[in-house]
N, C-alpha and C. Protein backbone atom coordinates (compact mmCIF):
# COMPACT_ATOMS: atom_id res chain seq x y z
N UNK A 1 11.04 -10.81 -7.69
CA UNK A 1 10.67 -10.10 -6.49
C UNK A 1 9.42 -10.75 -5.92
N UNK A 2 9.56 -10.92 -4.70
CA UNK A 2 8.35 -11.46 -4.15
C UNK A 2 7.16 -10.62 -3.72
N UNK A 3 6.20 -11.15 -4.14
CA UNK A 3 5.28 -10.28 -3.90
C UNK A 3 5.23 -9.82 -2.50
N UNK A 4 5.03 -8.83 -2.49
CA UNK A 4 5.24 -7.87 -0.86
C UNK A 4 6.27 -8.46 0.01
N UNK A 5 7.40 -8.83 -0.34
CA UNK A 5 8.40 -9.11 0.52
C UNK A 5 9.26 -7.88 0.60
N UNK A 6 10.05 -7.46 1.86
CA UNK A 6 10.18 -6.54 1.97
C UNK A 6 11.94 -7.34 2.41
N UNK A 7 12.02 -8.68 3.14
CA UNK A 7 13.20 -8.66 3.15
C UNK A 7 14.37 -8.88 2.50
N UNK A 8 14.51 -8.74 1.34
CA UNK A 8 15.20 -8.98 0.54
C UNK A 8 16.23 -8.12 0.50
N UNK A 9 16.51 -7.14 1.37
CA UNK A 9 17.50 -6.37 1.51
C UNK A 9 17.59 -5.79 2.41
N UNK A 10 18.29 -5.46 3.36
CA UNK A 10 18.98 -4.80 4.59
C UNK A 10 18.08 -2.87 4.60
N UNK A 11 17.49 -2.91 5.54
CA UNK A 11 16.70 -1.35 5.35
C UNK A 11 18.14 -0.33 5.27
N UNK A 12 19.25 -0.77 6.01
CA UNK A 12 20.34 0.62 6.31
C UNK A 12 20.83 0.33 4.64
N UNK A 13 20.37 -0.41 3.47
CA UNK A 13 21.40 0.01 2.18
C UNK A 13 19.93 0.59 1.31
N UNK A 14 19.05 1.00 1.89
CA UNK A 14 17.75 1.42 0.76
C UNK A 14 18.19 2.87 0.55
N UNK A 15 18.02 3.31 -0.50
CA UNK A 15 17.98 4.98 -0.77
C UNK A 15 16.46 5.33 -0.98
N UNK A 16 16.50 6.71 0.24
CA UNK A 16 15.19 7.22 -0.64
C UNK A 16 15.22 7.54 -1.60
N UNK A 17 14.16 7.28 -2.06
CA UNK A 17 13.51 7.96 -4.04
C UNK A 17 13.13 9.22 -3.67
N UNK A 18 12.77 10.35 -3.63
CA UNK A 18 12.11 11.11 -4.02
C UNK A 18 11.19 11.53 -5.23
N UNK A 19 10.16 10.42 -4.89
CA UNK A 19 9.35 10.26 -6.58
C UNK A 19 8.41 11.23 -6.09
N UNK A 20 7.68 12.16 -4.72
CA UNK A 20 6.58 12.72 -4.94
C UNK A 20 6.95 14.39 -5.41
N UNK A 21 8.21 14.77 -5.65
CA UNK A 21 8.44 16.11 -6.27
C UNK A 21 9.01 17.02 -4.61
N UNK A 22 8.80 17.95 -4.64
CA UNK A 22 9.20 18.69 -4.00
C UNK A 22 8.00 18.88 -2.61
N UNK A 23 7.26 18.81 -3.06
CA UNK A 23 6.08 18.77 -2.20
C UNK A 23 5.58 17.94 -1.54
N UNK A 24 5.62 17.61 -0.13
CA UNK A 24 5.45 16.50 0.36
C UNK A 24 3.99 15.77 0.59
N UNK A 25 3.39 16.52 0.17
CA UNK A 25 1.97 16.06 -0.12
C UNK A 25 1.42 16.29 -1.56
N UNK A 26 2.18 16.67 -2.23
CA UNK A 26 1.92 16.71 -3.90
C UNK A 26 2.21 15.26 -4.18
N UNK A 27 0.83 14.64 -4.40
CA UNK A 27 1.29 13.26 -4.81
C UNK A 27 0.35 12.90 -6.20
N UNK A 28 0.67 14.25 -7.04
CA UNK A 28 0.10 13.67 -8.49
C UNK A 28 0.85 12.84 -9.28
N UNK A 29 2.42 12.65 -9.03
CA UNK A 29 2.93 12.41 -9.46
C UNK A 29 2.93 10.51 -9.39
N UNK A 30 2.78 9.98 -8.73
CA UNK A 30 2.36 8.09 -7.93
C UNK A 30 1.18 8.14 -8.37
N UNK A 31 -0.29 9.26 -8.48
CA UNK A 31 -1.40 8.40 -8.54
C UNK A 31 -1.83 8.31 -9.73
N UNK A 32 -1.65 8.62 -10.94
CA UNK A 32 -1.85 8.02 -12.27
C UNK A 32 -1.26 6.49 -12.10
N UNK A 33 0.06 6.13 -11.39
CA UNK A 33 0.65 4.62 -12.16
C UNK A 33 -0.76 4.37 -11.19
N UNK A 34 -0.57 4.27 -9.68
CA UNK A 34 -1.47 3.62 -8.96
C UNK A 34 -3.06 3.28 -9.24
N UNK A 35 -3.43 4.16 -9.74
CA UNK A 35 -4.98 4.47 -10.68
C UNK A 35 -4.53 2.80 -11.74
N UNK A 36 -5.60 2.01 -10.99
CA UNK A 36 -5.64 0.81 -12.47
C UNK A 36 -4.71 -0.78 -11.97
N UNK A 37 -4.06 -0.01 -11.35
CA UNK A 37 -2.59 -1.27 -10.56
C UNK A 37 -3.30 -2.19 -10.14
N UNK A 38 -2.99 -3.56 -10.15
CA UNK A 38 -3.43 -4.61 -9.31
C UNK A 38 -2.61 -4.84 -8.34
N UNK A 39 -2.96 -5.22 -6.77
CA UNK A 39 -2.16 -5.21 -5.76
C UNK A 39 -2.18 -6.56 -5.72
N UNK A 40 -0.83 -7.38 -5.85
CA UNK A 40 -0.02 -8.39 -5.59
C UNK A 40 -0.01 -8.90 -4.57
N UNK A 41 0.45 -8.21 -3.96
CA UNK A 41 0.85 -8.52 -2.13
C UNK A 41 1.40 -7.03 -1.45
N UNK A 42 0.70 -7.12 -0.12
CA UNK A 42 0.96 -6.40 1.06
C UNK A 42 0.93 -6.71 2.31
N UNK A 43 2.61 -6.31 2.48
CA UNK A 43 3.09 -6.80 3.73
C UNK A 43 3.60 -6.01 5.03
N UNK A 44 3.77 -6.03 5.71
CA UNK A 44 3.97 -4.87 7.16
C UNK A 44 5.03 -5.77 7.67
N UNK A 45 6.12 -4.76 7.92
CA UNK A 45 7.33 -5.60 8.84
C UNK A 45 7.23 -4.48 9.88
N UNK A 46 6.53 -5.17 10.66
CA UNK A 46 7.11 -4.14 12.30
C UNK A 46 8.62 -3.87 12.66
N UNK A 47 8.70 -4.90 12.48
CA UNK A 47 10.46 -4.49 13.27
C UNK A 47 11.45 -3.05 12.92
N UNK A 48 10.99 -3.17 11.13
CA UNK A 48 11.54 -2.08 10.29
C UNK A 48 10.73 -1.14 10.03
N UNK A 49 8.94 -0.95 10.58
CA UNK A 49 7.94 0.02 9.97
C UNK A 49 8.03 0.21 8.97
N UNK A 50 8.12 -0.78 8.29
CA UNK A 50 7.40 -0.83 6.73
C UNK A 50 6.65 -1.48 6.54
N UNK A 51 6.10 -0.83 5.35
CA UNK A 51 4.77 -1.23 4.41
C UNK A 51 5.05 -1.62 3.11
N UNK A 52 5.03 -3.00 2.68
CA UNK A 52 5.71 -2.86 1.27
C UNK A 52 3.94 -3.39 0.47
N UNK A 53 4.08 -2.92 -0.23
CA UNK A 53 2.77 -3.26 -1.70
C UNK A 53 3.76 -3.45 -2.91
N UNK A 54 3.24 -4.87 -3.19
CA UNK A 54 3.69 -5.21 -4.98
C UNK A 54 2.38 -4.65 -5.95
N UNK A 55 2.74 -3.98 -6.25
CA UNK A 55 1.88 -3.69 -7.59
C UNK A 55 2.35 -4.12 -8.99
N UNK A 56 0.99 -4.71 -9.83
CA UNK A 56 1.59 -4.88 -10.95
C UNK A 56 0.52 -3.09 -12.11
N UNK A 57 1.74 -2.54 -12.51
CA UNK A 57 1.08 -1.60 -12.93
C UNK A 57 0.15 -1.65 -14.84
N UNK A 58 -0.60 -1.16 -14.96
CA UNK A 58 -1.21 -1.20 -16.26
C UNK A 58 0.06 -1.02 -17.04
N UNK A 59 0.13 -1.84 -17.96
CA UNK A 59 1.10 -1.53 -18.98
C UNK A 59 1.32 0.26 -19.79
N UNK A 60 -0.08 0.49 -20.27
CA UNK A 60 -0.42 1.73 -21.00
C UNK A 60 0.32 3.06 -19.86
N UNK A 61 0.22 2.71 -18.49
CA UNK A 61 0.51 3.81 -17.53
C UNK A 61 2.10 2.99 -16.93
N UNK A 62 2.92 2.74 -17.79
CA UNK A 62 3.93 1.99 -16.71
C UNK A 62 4.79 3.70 -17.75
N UNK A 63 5.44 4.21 -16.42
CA UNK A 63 6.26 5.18 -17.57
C UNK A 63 7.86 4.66 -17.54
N UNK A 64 8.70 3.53 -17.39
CA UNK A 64 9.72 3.01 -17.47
C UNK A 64 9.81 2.37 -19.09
N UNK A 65 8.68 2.42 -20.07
CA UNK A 65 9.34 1.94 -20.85
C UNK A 65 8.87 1.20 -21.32
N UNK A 66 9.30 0.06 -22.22
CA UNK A 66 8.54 -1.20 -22.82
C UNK A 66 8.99 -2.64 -22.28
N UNK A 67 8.63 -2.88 -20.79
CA UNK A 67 9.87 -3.84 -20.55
C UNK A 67 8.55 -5.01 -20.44
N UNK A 68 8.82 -6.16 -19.73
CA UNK A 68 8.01 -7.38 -19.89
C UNK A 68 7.36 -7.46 -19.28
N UNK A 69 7.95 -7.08 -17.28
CA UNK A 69 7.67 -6.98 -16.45
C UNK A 69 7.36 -5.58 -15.36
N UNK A 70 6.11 -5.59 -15.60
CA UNK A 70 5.18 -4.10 -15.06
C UNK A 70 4.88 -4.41 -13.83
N UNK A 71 5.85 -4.86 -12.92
CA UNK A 71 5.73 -5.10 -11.29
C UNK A 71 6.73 -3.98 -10.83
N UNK A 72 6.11 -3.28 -9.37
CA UNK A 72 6.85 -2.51 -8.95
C UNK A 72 6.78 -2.57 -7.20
N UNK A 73 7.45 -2.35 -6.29
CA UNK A 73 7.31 -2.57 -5.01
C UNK A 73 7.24 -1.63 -4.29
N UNK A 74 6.32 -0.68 -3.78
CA UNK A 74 6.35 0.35 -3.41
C UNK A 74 6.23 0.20 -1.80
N UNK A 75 7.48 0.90 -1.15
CA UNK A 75 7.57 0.95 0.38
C UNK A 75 7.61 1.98 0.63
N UNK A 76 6.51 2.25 2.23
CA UNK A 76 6.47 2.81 3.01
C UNK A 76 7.35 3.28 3.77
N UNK A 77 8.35 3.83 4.46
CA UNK A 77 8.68 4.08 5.68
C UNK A 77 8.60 5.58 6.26
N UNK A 78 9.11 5.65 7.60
CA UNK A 78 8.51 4.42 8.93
C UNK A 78 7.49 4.76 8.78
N UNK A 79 6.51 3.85 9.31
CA UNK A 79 5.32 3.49 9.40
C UNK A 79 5.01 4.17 10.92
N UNK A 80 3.77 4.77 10.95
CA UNK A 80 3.90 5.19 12.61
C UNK A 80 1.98 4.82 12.79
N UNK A 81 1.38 4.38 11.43
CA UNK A 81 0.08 4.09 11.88
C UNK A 81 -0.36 3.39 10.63
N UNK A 82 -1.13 2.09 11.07
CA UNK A 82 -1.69 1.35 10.44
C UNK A 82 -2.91 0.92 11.04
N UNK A 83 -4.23 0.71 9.82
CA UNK A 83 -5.38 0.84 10.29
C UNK A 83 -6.13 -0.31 9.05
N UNK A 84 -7.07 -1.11 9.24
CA UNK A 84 -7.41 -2.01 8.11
C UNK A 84 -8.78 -2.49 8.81
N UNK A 85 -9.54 -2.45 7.77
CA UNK A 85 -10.74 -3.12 7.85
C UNK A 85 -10.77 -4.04 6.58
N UNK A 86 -10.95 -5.37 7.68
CA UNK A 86 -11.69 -6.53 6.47
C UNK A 86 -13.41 -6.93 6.44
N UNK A 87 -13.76 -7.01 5.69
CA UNK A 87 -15.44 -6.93 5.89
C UNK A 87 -16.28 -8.08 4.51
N UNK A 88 -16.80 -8.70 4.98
CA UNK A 88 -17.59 -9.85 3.67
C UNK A 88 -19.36 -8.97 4.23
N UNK A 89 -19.62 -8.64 3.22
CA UNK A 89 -20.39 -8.48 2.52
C UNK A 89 -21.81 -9.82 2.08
N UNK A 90 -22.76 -10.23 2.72
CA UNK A 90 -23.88 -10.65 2.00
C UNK A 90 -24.33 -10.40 1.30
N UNK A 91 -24.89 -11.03 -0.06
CA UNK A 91 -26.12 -10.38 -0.85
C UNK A 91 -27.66 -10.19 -0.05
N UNK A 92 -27.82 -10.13 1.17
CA UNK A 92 -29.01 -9.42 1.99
C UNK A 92 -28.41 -8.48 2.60
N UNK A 93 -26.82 -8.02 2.37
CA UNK A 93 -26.46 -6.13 2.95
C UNK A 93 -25.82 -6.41 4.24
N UNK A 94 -25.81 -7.83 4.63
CA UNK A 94 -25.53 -8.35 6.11
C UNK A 94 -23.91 -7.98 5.80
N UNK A 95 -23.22 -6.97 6.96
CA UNK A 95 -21.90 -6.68 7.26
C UNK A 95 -21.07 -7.85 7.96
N UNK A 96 -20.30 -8.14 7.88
CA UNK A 96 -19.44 -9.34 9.09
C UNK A 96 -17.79 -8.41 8.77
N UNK A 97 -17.50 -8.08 10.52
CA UNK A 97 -15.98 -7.44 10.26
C UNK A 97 -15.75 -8.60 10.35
N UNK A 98 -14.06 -9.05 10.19
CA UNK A 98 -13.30 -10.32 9.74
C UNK A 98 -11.99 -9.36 10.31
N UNK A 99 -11.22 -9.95 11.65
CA UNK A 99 -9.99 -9.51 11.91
C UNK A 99 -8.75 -10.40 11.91
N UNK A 100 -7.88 -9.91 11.59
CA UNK A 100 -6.71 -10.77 11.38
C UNK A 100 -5.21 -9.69 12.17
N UNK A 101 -4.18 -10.94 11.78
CA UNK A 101 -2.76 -10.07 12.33
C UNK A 101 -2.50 -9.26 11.72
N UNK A 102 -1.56 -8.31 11.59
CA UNK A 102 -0.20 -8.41 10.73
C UNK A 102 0.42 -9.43 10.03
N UNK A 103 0.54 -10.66 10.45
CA UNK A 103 1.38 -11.30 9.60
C UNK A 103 0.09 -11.89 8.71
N UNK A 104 -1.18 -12.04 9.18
CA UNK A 104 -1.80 -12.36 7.85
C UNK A 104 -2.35 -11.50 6.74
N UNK A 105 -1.69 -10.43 7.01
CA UNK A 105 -2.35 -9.64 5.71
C UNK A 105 -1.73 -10.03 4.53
N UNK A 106 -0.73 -10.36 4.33
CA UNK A 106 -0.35 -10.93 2.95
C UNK A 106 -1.28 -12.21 2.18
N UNK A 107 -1.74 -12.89 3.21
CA UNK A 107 -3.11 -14.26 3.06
C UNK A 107 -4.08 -13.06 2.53
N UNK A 108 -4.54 -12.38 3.77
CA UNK A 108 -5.86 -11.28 3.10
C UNK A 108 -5.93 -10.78 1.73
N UNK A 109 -4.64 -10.25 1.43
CA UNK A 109 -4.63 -9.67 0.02
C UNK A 109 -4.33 -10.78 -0.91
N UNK A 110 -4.24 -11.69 -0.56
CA UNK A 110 -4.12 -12.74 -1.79
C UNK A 110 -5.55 -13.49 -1.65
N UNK A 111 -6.30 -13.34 -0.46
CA UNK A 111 -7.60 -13.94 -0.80
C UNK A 111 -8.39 -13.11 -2.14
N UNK A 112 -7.72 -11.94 -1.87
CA UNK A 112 -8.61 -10.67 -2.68
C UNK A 112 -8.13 -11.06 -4.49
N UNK A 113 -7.02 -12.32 -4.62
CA UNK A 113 -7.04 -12.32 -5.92
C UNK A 113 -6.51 -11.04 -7.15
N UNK A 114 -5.38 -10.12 -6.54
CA UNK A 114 -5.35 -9.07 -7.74
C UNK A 114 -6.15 -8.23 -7.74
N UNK A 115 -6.70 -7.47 -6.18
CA UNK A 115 -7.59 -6.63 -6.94
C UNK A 115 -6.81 -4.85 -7.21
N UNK A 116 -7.66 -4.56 -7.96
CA UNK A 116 -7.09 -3.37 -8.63
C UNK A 116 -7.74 -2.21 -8.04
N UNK A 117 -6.18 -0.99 -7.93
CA UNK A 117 -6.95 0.23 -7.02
C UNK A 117 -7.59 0.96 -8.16
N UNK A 118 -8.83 1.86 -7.40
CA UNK A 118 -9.35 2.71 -8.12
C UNK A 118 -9.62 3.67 -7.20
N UNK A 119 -8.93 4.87 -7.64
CA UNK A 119 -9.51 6.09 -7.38
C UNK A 119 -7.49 6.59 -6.52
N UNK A 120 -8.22 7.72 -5.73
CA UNK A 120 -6.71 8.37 -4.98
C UNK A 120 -6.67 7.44 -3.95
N UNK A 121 -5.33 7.50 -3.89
CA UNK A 121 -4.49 6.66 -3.20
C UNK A 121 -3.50 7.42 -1.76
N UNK A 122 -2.81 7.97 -2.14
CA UNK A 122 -2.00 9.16 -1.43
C UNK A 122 -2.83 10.33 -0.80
N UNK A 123 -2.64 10.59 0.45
CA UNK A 123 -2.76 12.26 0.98
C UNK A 123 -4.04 12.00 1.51
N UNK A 124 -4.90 11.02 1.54
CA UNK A 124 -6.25 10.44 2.21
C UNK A 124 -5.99 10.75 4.06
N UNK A 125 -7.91 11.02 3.92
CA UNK A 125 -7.52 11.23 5.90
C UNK A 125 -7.56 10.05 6.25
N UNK A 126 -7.60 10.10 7.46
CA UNK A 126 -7.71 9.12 8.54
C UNK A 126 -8.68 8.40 8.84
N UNK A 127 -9.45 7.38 8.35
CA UNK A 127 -11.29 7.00 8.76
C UNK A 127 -11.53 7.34 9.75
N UNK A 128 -12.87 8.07 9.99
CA UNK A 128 -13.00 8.78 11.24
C UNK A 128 -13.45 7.32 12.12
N UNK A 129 -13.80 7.40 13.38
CA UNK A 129 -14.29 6.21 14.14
C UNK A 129 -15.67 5.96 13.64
N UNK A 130 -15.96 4.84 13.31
CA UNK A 130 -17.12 4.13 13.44
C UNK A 130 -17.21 4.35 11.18
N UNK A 131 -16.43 4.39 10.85
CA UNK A 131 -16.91 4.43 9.27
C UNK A 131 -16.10 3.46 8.14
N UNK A 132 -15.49 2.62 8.97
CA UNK A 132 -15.22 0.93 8.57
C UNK A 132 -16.01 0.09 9.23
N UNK A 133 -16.68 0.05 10.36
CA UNK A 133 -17.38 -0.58 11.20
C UNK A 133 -17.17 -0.40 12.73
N UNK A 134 -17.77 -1.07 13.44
CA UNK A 134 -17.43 -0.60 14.88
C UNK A 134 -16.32 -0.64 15.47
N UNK A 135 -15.16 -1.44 14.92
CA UNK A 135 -13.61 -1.59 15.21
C UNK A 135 -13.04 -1.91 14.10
N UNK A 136 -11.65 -1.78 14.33
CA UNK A 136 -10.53 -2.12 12.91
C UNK A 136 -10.46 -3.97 13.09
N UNK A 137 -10.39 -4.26 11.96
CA UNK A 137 -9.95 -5.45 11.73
C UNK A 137 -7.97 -5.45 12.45
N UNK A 138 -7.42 -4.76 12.02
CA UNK A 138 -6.35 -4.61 12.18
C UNK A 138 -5.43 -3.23 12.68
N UNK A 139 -4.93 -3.14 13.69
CA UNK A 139 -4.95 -1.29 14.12
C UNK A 139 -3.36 -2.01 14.95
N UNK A 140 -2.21 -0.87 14.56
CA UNK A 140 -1.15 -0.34 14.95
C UNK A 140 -0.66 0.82 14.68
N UNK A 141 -0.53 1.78 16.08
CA UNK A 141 0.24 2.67 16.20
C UNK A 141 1.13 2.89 16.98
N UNK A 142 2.62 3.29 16.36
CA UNK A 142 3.95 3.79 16.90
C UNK A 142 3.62 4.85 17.92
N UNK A 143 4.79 4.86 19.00
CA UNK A 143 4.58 6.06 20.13
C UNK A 143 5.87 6.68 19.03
N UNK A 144 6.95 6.59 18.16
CA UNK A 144 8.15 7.73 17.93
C UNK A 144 7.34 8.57 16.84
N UNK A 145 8.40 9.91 17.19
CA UNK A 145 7.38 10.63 16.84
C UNK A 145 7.87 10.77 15.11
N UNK A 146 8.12 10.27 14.29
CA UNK A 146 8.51 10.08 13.07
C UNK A 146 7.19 9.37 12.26
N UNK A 147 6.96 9.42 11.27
CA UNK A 147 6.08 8.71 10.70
C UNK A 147 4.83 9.15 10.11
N UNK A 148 4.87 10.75 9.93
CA UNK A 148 3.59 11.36 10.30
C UNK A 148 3.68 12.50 9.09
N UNK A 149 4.63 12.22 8.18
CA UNK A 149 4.32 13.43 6.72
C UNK A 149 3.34 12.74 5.65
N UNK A 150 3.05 11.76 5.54
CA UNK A 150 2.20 11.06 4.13
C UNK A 150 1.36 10.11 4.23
N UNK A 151 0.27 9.94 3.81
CA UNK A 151 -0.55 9.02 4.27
C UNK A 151 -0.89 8.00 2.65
N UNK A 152 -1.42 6.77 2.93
CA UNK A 152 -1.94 5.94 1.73
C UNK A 152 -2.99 5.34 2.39
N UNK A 153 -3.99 5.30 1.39
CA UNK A 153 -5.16 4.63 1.95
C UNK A 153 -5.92 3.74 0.63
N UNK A 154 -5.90 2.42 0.88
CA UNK A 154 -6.19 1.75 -0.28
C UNK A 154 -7.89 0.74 -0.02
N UNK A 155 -8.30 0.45 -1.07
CA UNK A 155 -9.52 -0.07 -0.79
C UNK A 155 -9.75 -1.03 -1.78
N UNK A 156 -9.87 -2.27 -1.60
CA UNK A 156 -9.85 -3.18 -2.55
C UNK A 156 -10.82 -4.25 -1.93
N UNK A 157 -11.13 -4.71 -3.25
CA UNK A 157 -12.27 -5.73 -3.50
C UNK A 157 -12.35 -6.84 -4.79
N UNK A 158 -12.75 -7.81 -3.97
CA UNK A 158 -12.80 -9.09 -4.58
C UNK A 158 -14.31 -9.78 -4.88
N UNK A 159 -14.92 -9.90 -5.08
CA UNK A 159 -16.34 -10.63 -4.74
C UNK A 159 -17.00 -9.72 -3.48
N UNK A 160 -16.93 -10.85 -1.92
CA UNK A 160 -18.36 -10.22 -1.16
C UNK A 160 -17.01 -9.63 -0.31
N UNK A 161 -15.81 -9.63 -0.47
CA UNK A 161 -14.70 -9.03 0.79
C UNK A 161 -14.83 -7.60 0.12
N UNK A 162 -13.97 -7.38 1.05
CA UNK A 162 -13.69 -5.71 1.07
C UNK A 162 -12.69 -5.46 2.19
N UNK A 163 -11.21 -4.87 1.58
CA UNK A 163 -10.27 -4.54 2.56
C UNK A 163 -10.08 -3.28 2.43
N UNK A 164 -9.71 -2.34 3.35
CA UNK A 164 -9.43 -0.72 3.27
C UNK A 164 -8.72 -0.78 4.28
N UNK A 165 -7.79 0.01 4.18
CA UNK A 165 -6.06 -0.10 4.52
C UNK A 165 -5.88 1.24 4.68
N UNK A 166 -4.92 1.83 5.95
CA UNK A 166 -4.72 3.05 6.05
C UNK A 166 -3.29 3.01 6.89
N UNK A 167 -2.49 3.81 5.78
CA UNK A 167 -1.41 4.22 6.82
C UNK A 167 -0.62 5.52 6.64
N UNK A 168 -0.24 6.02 7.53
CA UNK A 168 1.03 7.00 8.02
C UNK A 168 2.00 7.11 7.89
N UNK A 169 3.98 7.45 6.96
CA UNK A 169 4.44 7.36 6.72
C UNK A 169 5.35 8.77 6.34
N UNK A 170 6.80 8.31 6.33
CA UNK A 170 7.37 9.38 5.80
C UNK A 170 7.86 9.73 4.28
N UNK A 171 8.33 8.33 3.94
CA UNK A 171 9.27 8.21 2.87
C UNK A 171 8.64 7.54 2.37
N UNK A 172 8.52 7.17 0.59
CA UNK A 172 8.57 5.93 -0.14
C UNK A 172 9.56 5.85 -1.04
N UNK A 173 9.63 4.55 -0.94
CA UNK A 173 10.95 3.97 -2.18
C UNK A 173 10.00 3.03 -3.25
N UNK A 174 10.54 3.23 -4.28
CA UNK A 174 10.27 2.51 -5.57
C UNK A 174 11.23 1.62 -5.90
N UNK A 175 10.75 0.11 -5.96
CA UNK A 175 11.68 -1.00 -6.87
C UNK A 175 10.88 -1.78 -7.74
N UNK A 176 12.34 -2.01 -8.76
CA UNK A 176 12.04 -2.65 -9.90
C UNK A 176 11.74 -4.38 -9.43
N UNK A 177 11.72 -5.06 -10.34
CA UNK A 177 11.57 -6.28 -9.62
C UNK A 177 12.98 -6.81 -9.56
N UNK A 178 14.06 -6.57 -10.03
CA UNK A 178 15.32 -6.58 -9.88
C UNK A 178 15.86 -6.15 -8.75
N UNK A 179 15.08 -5.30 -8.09
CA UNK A 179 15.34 -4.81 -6.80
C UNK A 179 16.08 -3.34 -7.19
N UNK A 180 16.55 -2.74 -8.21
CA UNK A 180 16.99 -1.88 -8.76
C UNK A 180 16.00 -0.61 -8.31
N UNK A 181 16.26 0.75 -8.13
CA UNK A 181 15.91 1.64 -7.44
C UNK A 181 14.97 2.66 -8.89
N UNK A 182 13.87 2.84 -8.89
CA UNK A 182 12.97 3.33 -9.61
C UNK A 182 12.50 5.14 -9.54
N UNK A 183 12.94 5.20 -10.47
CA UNK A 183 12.90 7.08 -10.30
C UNK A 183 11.51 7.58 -10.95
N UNK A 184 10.55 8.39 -10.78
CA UNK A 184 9.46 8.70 -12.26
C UNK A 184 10.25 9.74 -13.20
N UNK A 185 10.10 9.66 -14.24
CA UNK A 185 10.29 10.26 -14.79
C UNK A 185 9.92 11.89 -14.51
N UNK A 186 10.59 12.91 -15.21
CA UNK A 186 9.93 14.28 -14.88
C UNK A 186 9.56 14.69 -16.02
N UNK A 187 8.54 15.07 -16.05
CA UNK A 187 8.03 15.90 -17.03
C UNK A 187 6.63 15.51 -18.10
């Protein structure tokens, strides 16, 4: 599976997962694996409003089992808002925003080297204006009105970067790196 590649399969044959339970904002169930994960690659396909993130998950928190490979691909859909700040950091406190496309965020997160999330992930607000910096590095929003039950907001760091990522969404799907369809366990 490629890291954050999302085309590897036709969106009309994906099934939703229903991994967050019954509750569409009960998302205890995703943020233990996510707690610890190193992010691989993340990629945005406009065409299809998705968001795909490769995560490779901590072994100790992978609950599939004892297998070799603790990579999982977690997609978004539809996507109806995306929001990203990139930012380097001086050791004198000096801020520099750093903006890029869409298509280079997959470069961005691989400049970042693997970095690993910490903390909640799911059900996060919206950065209010002015508390990434004075503009987004990266900002898209959908006019349909779909896209608007679940939010992820990730924040990762490498050395003097710093990326924080925000988006809007309805559904997520879980894959194996086989591309095989990933359920959590219950209970």
């Amino acid at each position: 599976m490629p890291a954050g590649s999302v085309r590897g399969a036709p969106i009309g044959e994906r099934r939703v997962i229903d991994i967050l339970g019954s509750h569409d904002h009960d998302h205890a169930a995703f943020e233990p694996l996510a707690d610890g994960a190193a992010v691989l690659g993340l990629e945005l396909d406009p065409r299809y409003r998705v968001l795909a993130a490769t995560l490779e998950l901590d072994p100790d928190r992978d609950p599939w089992g004892d297998r070799d490979d603790h990579r999982v691909q977690l997609l978004c859909s539809p996507v109806s808002t995306i929001l990203a700040s990139l930012r380097r950091i001086d050791t004198d406190g000096t801020v520099h925003l750093l903006t890029f496309t869409e298509e280079q965020l997959i470069d961005v997160v691989a400049a970042l080297d693997a970095p690993v999330i910490t903390g909640p992930v799911f059900g996060q607000p919206e950065p209010r204006p002015g508390e990434w910096g004075p503009r987004f590095s990266m900002e898209g929003r959908s006019s349909a009105p779909d896209g608007t039950r679940m939010s992820l907001r990730l924040r990762l760091v490498h050395d003097d970067l710093h990326l924080e990522v925000f988006a809007r969404f309805d559904e997520i799907v879980l894959k194996a790196p086989d591309g095989a369809d990933l359920v959590l366990p219950r209970g």
